[in-house]
Each structure stands twice: as C-alpha cells, then as structure tokens.
N, C-alpha and C. Protein backbone atom coordinates (compact mmCIF):
# COMPACT_ATOMS: atom_id res chain seq x y z
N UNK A 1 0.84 -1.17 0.00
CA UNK A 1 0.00 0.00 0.00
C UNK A 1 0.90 1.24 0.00
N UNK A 2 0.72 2.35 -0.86
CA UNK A 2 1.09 3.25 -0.56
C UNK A 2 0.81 4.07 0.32
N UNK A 3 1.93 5.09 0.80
CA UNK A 3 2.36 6.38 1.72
C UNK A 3 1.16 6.96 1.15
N UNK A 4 0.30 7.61 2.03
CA UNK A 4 -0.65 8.31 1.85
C UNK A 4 -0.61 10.09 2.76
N UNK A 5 0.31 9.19 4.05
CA UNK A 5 0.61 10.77 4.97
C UNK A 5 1.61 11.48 4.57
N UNK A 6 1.77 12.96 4.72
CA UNK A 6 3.04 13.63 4.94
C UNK A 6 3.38 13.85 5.32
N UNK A 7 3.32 12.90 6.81
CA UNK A 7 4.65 12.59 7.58
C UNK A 7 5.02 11.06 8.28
N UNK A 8 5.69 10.82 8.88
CA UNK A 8 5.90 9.19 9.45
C UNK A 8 6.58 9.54 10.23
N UNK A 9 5.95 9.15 11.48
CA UNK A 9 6.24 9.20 12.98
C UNK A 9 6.92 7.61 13.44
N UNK A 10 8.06 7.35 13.19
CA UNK A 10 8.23 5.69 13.96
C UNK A 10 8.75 5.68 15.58
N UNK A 11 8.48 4.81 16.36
CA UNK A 11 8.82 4.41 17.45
C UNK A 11 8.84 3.33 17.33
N UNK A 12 10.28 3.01 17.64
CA UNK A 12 11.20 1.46 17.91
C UNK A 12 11.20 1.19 19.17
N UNK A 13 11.23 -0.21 19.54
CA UNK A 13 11.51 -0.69 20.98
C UNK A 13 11.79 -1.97 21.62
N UNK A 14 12.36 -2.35 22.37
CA UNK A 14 12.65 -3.47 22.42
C UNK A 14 11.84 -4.20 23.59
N UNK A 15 11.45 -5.28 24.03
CA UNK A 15 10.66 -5.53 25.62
C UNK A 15 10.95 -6.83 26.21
N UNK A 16 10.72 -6.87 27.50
CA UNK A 16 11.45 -7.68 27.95
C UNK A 16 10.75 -8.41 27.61
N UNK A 17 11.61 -9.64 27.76
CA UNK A 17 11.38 -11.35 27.01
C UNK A 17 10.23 -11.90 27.65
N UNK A 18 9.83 -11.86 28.91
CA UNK A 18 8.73 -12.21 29.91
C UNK A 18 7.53 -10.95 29.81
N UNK A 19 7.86 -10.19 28.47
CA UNK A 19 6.87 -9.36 29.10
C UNK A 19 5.90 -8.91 27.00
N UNK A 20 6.69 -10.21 26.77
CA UNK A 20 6.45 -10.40 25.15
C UNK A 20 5.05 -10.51 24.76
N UNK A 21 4.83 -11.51 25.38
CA UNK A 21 3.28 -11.88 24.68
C UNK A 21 2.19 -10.71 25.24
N UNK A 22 2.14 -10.37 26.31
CA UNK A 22 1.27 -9.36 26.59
C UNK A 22 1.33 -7.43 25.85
N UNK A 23 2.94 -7.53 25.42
CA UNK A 23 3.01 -6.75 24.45
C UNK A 23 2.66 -6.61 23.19
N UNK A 24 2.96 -7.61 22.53
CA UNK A 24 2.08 -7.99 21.08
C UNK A 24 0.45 -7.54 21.30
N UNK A 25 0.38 -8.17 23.00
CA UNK A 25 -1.51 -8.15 22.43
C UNK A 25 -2.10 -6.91 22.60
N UNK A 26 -1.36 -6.03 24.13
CA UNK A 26 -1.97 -5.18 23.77
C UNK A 26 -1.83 -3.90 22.71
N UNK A 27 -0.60 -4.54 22.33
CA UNK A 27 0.05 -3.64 21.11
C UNK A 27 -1.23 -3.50 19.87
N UNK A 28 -1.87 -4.87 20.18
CA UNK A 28 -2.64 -5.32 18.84
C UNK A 28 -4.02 -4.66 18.86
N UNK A 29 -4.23 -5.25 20.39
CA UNK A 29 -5.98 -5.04 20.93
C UNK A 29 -6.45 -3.60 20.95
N UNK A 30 -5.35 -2.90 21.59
CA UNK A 30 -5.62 -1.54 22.19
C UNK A 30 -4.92 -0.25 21.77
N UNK A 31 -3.72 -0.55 21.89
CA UNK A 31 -2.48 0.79 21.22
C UNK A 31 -3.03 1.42 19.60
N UNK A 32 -2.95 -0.15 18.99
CA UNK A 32 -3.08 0.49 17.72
C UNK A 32 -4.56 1.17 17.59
N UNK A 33 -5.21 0.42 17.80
CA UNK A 33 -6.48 1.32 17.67
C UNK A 33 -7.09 2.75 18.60
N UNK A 34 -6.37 3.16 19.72
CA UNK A 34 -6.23 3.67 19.72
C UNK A 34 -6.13 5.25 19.55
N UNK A 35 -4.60 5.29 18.70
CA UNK A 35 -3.38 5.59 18.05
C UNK A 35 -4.51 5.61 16.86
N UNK A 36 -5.37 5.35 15.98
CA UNK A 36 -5.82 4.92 14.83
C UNK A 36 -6.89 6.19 14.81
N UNK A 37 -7.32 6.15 16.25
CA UNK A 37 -8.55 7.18 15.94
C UNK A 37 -8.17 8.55 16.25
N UNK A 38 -7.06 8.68 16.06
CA UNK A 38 -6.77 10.11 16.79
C UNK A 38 -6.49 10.84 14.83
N UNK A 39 -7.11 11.89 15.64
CA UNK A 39 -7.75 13.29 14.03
C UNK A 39 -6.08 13.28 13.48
N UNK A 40 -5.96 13.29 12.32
CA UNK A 40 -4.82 13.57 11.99
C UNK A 40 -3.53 11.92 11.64
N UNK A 41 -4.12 11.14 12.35
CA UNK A 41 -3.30 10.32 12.18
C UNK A 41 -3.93 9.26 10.64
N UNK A 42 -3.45 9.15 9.52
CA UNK A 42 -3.57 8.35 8.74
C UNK A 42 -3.70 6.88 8.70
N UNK A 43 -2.84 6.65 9.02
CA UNK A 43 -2.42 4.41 9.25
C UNK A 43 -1.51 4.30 10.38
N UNK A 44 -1.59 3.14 11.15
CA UNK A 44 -0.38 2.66 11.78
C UNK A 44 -0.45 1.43 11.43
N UNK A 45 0.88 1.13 11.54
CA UNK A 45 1.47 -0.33 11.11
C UNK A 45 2.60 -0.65 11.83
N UNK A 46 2.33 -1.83 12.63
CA UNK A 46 3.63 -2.82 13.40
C UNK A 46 4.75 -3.50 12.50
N UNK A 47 5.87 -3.83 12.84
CA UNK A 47 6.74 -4.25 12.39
C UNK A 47 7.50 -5.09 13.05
N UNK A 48 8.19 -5.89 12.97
CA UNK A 48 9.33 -6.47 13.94
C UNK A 48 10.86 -7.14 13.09
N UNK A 49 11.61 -6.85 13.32
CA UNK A 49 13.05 -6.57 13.11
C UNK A 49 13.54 -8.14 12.27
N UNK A 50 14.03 -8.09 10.97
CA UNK A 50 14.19 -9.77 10.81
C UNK A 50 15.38 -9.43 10.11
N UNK A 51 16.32 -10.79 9.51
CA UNK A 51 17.68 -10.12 9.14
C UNK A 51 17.63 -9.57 7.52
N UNK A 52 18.33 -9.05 7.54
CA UNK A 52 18.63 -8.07 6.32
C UNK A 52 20.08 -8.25 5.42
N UNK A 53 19.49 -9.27 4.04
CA UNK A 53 20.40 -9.22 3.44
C UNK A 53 20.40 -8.24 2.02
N UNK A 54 21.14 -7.92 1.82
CA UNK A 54 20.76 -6.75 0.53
C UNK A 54 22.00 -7.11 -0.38
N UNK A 55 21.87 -6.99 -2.01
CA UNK A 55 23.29 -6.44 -2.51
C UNK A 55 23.38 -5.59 -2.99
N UNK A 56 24.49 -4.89 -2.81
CA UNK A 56 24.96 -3.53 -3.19
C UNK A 56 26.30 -4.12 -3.88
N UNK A 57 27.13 -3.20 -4.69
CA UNK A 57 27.92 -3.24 -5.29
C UNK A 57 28.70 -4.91 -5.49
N UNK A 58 27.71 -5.32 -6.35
CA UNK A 58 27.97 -6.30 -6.51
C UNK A 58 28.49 -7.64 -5.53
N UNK A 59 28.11 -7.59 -4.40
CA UNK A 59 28.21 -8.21 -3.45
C UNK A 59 27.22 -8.34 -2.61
N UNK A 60 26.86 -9.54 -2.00
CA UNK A 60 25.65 -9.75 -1.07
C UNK A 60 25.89 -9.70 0.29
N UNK A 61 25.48 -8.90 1.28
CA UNK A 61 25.78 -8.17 2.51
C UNK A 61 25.04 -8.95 3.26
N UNK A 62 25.40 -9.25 4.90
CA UNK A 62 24.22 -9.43 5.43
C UNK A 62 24.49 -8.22 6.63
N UNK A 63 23.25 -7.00 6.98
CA UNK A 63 23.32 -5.87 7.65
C UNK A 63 22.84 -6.44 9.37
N UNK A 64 24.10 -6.07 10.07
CA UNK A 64 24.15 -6.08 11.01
C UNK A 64 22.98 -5.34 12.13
N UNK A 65 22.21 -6.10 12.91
CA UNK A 65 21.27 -5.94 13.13
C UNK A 65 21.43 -5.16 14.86
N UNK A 66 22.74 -5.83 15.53
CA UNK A 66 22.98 -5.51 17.06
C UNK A 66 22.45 -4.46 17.27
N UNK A 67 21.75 -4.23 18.63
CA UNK A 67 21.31 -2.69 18.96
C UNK A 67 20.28 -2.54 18.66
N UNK A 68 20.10 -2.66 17.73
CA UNK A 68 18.10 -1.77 16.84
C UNK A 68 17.33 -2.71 17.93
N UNK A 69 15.84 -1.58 17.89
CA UNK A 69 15.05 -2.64 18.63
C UNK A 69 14.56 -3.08 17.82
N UNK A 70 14.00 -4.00 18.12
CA UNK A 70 13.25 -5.47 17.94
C UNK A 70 12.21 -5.19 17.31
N UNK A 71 11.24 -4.12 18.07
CA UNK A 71 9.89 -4.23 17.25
C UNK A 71 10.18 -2.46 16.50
N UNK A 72 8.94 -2.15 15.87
CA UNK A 72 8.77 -0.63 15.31
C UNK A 72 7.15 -0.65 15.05
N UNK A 73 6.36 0.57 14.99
CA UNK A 73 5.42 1.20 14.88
C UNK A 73 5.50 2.55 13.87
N UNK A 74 5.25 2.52 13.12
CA UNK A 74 5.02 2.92 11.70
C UNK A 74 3.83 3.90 11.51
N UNK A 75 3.99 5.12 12.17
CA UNK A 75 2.08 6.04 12.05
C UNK A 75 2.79 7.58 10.65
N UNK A 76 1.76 7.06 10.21
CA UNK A 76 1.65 8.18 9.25
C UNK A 76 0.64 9.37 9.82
N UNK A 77 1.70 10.36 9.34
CA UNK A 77 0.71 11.34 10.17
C UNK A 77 0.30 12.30 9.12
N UNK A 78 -0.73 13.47 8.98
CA UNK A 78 -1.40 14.50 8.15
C UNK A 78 0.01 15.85 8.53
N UNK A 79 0.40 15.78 9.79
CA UNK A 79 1.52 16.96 9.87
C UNK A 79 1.70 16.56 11.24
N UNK A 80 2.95 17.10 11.77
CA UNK A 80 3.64 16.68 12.85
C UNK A 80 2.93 17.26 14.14
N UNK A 81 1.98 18.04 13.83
CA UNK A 81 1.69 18.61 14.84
C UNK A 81 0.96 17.94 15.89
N UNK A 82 -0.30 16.43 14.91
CA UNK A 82 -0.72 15.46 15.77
C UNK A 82 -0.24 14.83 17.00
N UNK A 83 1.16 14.87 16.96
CA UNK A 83 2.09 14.62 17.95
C UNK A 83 2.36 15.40 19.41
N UNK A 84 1.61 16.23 19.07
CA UNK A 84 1.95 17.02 20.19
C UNK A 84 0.19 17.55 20.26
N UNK A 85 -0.48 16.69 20.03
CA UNK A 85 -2.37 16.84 20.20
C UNK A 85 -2.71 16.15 21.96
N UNK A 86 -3.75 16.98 22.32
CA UNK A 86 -4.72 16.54 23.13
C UNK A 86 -5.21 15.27 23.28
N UNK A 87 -5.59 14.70 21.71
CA UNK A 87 -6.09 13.56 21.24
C UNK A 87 -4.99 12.47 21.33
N UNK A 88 -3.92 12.84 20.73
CA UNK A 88 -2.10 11.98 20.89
C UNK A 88 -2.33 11.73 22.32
N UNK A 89 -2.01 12.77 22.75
CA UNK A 89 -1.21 12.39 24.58
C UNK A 89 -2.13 11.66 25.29
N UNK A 90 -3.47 11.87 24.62
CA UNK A 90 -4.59 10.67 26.02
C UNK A 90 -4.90 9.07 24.89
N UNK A 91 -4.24 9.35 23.20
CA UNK A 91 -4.25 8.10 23.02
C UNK A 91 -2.71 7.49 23.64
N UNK A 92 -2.04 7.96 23.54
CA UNK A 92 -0.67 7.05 24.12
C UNK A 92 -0.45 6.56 25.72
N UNK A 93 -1.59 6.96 26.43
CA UNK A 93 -1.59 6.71 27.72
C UNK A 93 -3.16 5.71 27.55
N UNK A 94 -3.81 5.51 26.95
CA UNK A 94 -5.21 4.89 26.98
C UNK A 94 -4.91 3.80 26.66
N UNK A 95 -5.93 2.63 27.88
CA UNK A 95 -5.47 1.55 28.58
C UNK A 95 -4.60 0.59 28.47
N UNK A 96 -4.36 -0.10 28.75
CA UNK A 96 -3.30 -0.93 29.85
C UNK A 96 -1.63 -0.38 29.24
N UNK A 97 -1.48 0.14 28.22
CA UNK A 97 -0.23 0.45 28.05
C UNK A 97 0.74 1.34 28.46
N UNK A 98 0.13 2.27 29.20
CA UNK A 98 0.90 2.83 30.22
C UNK A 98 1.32 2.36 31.88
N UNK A 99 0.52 1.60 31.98
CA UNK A 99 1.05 0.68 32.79
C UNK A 99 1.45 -1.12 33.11
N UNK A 100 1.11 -1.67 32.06
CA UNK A 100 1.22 -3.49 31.79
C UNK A 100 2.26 -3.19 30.68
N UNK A 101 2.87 -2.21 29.90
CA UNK A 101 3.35 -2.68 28.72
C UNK A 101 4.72 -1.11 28.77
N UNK A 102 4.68 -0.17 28.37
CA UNK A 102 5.65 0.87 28.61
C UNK A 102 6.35 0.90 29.61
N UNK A 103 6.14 0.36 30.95
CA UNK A 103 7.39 0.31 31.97
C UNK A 103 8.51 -0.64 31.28
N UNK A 104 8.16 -2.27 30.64
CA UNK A 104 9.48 -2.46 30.52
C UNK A 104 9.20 -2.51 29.27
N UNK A 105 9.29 -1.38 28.25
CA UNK A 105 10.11 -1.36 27.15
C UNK A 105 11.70 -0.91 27.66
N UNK A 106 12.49 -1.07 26.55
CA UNK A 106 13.28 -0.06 26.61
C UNK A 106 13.95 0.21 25.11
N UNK A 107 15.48 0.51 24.86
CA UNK A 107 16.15 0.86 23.84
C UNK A 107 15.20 1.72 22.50
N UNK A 108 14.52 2.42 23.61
CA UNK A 108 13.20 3.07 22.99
C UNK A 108 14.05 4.12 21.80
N UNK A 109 13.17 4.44 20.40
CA UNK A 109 13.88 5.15 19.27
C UNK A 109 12.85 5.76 18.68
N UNK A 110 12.39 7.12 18.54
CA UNK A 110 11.93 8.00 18.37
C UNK A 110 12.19 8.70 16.82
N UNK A 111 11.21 8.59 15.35
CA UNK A 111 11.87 9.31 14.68
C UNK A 111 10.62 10.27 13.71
N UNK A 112 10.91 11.31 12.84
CA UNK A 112 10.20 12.21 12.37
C UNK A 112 10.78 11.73 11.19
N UNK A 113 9.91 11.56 9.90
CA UNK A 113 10.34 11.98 8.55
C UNK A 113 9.17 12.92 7.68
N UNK A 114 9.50 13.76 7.08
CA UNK A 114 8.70 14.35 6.20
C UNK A 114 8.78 13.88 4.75
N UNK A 115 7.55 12.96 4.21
CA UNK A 115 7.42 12.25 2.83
C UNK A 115 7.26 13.77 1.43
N UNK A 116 8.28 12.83 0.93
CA UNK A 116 8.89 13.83 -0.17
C UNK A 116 8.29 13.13 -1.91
C-alpha cells in the first residue's frame, strides 16, 4: 500500500522477554487502535526486526542488526503537529499500556520523517 501521509512518525523498541506476549496483544488489541482514531493520524502499522540481506555493489551483505530494537510502529501522520495533540497524549496513555506494557520497554527510538 502506498504512503498516503506527509509525515511518518516511527517508534522502535525493544521488551522484555517475559513481558512479550502481553506486548504484542496489547500492542494489537488496544495501542493500535487507539493511536488509529486520533484526528490527523492516517495508518499505523507494526513491524518487527528480521535479518537483512541486501546487494549492493555487486556483493551480497548481510546488515548487522545488534542494537536496533526489535519491534517498530510505523504512524503516518497529516503533519507533525498530531504529535503534540490533546487527542495523541490521552491516546498514548489509553489503557493498559501505560502501565502493563511501557514500563518495561526499553532501547526506545523516536523518529520524524517528512514524505517527499
């Protein structure tokens, strides 16, 4: 599917191993949707980290993965400003993920792009 927003908000993260399956779900059940209804926000889409072989100059690479987190969240946004909304700050705290699921993330990664 194509980029439809003009912008993409990602947050990367990694979670603890015991604290996996209840992340997925409420990642699934609750976050995204959410995150989905807030004015301004276009799509979100989950991701999770797998290895990466590519070739470039005539050689086949495999890209070193150490460090990155594990999972990513993918929101297209209408303009950056959603991010800093009324509607944002009480979806990113609305239920159980501010407290069953955001204490143990961590190697948390924060990024802005503007689609060109």
């Amino acid at each position: 599917m194509p980029i439809t927003g003009k912008w993409i908000f990602t947050a990367a993260m990694d979670v603890d191993a015991d604290k996996d399956a209840i992340f997925n779900e409420v990642y699934d059940t609750e976050h995204i949707p959410h995150l989905s209804k807030v004015p301004g926000v276009v799509s979100v889409t989950r991701a999770k980290l797998d290895t990466l072989r590519v070739s470039m100059g005539g050689e086949t690479k495999t890209v070193d993965a150490q460090g990155k987190p594990r999972y990513a969240c993918i929101v297209e946004l209408e303009n950056p400003d959603v991010l800093v909304s009324p509607e944002w700050a009480k979806a990113v705290d609305a239920g159980r993920w501010s407290t069953h699921v955001r204490p143990f993330t961590r190697n948390r990664q924060h990024t802005l792009h503007k689609v060109m």
